[in-house]
PDB file of N, CA and C in Angstrom:
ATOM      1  N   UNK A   1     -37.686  30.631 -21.253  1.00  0.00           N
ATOM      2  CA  UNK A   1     -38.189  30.633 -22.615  1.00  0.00           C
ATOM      3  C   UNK A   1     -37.270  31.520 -23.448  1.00  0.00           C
ATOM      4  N   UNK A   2     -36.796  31.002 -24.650  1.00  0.00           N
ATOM      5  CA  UNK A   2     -35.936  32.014 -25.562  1.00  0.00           C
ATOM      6  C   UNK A   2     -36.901  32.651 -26.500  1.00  0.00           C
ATOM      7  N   UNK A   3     -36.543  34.078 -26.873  1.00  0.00           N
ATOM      8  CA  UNK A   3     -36.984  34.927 -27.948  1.00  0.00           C
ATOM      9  C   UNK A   3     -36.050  35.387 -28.759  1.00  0.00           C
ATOM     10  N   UNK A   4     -36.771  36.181 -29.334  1.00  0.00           N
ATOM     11  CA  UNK A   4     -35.560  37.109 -30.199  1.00  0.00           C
ATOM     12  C   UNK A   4     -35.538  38.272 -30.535  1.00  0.00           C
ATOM     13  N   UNK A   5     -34.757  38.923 -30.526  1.00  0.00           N
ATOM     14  CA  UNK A   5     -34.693  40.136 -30.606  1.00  0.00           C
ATOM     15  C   UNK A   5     -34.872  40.620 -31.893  1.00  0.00           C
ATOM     16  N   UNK A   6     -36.121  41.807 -32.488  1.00  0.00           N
ATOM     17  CA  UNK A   6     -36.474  41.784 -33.823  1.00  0.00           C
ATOM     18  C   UNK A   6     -35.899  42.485 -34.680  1.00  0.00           C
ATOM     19  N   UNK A   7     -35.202  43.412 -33.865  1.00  0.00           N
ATOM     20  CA  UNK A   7     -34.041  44.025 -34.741  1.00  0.00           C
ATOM     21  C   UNK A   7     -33.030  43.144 -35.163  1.00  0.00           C
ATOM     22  N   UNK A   8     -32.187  42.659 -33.959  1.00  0.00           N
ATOM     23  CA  UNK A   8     -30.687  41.862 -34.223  1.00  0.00           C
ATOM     24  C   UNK A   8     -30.870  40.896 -34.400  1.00  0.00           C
ATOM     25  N   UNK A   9     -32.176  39.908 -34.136  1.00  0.00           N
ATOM     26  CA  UNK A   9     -32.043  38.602 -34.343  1.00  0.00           C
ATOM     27  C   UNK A   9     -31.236  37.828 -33.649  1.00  0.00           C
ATOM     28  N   UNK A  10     -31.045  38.400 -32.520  1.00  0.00           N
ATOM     29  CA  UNK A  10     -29.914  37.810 -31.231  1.00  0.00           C
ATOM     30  C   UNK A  10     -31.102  37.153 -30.211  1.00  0.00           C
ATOM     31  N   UNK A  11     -30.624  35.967 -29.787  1.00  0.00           N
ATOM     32  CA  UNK A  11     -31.706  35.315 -28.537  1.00  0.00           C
ATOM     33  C   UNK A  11     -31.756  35.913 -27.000  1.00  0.00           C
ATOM     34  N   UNK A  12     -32.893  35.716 -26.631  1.00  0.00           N
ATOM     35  CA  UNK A  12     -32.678  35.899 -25.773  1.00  0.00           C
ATOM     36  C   UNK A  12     -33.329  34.967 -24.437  1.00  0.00           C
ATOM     37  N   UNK A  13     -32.498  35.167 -23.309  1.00  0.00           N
ATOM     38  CA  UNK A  13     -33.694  34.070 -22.478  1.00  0.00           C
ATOM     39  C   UNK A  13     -34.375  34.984 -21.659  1.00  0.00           C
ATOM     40  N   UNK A  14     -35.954  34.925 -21.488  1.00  0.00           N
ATOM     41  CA  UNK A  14     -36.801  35.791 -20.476  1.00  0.00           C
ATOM     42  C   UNK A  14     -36.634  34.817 -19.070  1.00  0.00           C
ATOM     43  N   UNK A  15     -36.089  35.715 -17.865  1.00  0.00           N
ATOM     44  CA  UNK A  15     -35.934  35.419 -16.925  1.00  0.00           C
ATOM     45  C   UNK A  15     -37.051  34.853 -15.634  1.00  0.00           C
ATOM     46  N   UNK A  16     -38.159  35.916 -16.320  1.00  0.00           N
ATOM     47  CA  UNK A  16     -39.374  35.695 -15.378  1.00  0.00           C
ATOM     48  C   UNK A  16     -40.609  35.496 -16.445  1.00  0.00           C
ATOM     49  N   UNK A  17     -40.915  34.235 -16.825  1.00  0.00           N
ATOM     50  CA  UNK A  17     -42.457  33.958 -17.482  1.00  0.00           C
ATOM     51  C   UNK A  17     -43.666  34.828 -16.916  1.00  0.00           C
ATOM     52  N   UNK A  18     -43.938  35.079 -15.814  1.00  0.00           N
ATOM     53  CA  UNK A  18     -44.891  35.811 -15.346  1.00  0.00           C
ATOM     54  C   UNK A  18     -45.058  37.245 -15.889  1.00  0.00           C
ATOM     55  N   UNK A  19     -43.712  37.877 -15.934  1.00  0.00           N
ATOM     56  CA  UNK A  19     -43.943  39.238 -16.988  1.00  0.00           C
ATOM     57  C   UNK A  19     -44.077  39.271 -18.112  1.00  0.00           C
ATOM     58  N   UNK A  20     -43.140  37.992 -18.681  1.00  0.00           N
ATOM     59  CA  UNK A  20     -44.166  37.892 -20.424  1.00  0.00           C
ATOM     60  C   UNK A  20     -45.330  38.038 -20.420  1.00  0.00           C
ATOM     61  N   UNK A  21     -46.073  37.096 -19.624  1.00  0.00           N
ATOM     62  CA  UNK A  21     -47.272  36.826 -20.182  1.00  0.00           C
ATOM     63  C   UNK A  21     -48.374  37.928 -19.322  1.00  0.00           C
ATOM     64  N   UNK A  22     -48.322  38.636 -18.577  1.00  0.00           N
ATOM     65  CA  UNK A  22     -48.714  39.764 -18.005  1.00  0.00           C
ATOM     66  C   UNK A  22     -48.858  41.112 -18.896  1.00  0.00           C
ATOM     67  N   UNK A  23     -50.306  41.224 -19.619  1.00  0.00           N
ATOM     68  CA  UNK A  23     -50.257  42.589 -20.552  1.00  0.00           C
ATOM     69  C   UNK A  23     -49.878  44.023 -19.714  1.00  0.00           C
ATOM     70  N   UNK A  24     -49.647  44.024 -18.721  1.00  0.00           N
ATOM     71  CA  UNK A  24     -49.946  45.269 -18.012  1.00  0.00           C
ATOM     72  C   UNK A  24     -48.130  45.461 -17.689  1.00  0.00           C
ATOM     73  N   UNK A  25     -47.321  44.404 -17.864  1.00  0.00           N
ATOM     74  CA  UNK A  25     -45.897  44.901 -18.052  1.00  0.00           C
ATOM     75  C   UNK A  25     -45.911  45.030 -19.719  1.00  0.00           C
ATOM     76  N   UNK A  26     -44.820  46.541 -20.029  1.00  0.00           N
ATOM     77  CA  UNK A  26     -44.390  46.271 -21.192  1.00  0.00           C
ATOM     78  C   UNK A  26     -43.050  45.933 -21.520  1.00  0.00           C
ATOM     79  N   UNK A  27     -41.993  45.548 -20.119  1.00  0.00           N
ATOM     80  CA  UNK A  27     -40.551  45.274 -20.475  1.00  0.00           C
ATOM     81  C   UNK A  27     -40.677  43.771 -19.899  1.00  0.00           C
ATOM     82  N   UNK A  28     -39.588  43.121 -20.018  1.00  0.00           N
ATOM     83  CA  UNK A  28     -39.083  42.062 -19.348  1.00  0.00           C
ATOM     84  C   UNK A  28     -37.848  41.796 -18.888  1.00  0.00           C
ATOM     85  N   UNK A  29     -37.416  41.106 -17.981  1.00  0.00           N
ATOM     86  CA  UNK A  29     -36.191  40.694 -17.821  1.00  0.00           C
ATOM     87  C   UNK A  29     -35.470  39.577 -18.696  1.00  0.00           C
ATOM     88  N   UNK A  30     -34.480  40.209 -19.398  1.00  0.00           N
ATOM     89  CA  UNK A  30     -34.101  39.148 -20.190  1.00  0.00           C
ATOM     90  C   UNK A  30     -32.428  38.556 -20.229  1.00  0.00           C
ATOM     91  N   UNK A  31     -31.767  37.965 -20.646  1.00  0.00           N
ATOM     92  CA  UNK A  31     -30.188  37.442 -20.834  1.00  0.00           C
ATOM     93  C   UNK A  31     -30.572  37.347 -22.201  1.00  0.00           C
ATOM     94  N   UNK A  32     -28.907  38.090 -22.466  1.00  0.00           N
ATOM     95  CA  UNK A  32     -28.604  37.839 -24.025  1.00  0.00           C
ATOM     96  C   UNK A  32     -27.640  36.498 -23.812  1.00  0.00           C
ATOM     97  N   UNK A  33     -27.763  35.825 -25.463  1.00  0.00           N
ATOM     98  CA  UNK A  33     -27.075  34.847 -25.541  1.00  0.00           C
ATOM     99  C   UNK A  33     -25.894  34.855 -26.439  1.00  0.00           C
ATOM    100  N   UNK A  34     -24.438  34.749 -26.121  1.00  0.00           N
ATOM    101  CA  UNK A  34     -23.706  35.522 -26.562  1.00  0.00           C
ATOM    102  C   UNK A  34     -22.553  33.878 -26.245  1.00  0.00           C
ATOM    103  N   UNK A  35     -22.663  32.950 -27.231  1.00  0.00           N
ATOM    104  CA  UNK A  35     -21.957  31.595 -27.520  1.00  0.00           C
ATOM    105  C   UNK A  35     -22.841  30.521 -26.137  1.00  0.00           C
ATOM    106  N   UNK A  36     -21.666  30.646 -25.488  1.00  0.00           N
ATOM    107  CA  UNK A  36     -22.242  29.410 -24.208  1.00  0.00           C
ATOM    108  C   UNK A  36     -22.381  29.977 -22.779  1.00  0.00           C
ATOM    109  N   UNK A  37     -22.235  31.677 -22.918  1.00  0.00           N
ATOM    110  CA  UNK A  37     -22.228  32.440 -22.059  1.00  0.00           C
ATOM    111  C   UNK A  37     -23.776  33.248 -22.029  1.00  0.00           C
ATOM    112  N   UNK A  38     -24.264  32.848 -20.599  1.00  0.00           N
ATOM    113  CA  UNK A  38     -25.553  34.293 -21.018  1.00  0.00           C
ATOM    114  C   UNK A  38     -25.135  35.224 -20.291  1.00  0.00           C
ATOM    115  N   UNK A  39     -25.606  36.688 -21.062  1.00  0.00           N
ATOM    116  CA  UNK A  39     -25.073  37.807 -20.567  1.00  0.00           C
ATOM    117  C   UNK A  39     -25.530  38.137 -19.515  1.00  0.00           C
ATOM    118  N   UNK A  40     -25.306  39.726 -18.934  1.00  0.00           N
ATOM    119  CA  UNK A  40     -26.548  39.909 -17.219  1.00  0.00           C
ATOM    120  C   UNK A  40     -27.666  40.330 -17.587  1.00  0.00           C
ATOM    121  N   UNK A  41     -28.454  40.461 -16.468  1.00  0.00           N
ATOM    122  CA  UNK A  41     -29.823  40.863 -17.139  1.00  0.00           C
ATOM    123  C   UNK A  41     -29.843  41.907 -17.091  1.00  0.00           C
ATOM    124  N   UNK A  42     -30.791  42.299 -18.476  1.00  0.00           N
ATOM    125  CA  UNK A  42     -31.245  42.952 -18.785  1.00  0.00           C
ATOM    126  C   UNK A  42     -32.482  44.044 -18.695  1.00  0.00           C
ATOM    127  N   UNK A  43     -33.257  45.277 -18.813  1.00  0.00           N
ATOM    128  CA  UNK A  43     -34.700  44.961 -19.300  1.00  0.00           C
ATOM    129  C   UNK A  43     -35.078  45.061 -20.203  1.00  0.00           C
ATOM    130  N   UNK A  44     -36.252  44.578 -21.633  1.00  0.00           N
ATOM    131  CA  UNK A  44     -35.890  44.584 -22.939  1.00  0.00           C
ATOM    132  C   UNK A  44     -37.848  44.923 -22.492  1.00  0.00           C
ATOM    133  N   UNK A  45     -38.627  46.006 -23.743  1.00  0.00           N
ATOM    134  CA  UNK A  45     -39.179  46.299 -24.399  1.00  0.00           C
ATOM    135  C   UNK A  45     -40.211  44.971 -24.974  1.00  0.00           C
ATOM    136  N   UNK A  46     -41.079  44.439 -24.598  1.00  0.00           N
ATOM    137  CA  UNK A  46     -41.754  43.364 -25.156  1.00  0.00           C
ATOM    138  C   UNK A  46     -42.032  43.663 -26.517  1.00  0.00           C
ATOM    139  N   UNK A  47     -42.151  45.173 -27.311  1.00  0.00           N
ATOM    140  CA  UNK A  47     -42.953  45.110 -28.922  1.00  0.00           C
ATOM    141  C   UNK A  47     -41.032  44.896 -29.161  1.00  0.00           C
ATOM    142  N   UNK A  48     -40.246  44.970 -28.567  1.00  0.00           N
ATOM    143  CA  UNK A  48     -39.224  44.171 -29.319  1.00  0.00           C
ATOM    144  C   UNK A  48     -38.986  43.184 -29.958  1.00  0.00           C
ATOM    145  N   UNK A  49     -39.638  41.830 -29.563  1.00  0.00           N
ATOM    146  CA  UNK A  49     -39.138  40.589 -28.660  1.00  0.00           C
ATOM    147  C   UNK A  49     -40.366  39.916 -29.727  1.00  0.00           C
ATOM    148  N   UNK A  50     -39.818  38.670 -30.568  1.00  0.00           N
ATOM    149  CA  UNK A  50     -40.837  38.099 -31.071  1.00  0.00           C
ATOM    150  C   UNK A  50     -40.438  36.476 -30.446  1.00  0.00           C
ATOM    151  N   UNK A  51     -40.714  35.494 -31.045  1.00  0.00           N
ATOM    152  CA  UNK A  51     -40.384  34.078 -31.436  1.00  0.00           C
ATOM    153  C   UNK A  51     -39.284  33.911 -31.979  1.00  0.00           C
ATOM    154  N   UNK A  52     -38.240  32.794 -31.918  1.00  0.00           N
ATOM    155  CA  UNK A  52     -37.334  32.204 -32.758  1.00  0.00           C
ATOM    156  C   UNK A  52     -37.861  32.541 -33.937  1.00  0.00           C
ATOM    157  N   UNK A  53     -38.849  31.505 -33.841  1.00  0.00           N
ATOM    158  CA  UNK A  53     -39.307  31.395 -36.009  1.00  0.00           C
ATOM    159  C   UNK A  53     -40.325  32.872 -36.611  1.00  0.00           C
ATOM    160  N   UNK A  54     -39.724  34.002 -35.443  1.00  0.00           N
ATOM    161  CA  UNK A  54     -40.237  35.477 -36.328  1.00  0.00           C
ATOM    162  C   UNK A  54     -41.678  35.357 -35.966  1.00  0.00           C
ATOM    163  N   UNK A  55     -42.508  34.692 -35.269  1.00  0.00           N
ATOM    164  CA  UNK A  55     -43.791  35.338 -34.824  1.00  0.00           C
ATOM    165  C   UNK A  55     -43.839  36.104 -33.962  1.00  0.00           C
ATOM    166  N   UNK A  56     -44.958  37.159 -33.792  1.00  0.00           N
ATOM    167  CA  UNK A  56     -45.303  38.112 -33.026  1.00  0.00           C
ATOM    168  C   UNK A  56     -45.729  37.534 -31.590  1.00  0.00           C
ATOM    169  N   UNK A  57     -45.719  37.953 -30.537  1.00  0.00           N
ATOM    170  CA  UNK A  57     -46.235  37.998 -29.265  1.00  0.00           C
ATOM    171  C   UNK A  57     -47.750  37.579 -29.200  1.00  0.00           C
ATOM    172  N   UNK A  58     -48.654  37.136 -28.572  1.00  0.00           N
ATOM    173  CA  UNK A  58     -49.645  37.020 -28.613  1.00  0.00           C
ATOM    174  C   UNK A  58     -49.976  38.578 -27.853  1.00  0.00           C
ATOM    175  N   UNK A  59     -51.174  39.222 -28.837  1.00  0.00           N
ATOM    176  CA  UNK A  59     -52.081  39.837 -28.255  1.00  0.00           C
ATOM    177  C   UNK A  59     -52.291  39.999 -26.727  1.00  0.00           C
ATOM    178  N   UNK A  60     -52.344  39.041 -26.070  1.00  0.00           N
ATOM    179  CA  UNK A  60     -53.163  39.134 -24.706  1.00  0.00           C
ATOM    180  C   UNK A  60     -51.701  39.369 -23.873  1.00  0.00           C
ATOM    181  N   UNK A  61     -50.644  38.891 -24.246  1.00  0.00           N
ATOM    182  CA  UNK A  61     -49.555  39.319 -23.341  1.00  0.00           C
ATOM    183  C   UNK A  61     -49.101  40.449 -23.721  1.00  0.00           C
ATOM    184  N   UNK A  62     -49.812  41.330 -24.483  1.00  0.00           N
ATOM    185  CA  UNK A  62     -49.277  42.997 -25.217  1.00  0.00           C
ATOM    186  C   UNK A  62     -50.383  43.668 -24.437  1.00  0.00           C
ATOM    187  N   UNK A  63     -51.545  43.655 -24.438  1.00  0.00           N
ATOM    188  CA  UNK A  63     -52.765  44.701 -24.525  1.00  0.00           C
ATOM    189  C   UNK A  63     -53.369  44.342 -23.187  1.00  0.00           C
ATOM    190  N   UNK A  64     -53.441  44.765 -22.373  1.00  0.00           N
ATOM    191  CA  UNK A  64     -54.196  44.851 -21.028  1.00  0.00           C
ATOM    192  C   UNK A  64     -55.858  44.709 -21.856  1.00  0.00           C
ATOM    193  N   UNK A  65     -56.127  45.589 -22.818  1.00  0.00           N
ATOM    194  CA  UNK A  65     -57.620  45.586 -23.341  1.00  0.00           C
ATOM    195  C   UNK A  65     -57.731  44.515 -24.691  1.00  0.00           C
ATOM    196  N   UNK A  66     -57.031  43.531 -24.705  1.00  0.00           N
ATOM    197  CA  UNK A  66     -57.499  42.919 -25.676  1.00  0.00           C
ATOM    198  C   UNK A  66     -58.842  42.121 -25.686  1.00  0.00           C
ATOM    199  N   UNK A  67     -59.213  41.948 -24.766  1.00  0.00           N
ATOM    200  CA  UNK A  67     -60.821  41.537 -25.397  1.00  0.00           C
ATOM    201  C   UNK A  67     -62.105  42.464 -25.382  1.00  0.00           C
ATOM    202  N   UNK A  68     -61.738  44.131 -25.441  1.00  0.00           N
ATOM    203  CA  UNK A  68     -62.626  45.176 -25.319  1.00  0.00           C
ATOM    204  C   UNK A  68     -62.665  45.624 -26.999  1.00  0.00           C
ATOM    205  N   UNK A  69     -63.612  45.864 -27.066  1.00  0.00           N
ATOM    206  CA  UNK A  69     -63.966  46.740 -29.194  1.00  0.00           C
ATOM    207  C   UNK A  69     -64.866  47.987 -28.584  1.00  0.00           C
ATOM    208  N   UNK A  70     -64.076  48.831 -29.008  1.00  0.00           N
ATOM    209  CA  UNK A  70     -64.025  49.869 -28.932  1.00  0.00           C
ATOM    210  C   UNK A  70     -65.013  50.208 -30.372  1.00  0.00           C
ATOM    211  N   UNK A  71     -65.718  49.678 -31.106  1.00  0.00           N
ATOM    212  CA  UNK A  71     -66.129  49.848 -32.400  1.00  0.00           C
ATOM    213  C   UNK A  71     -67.393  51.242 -31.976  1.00  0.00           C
TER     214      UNK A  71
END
């Protein structure tokens, strides 16, 4: 799956889907994409890391407690 990096706006590919979507990691393994070459891996920071088209991460792959209210 490609993302992007929210600072540089550089892609990236996540190596292992299972740690995206796992709230209880907060890095991932990722390759930068750098022409027709991907770079080595990496580990990148998930509140980095959005969507191509600039959306945020879903909730549930950030927050181990996202369905708890704390109200």
């Amino acid at each position: 799956m490609f993302l992007k990096n929210r600072e540089s706006g550089d892609l990236v590919h996540v190596e292992e889907l299972l740690e995206l979507v796992d709230p209880h990691e907060t890095s991932v393994t990722v390759r930068y994409q750098a022409g027709e070459e991907m770079g080595d891996p990496v580990r990148e920071e998930k509140a980095r890391l959005v969507f191509p088209s600039g959306e945020e991460l879903p909730r549930c792959w950030m927050d181990p407690h996202y369905r708890v209210s704390f109200d």
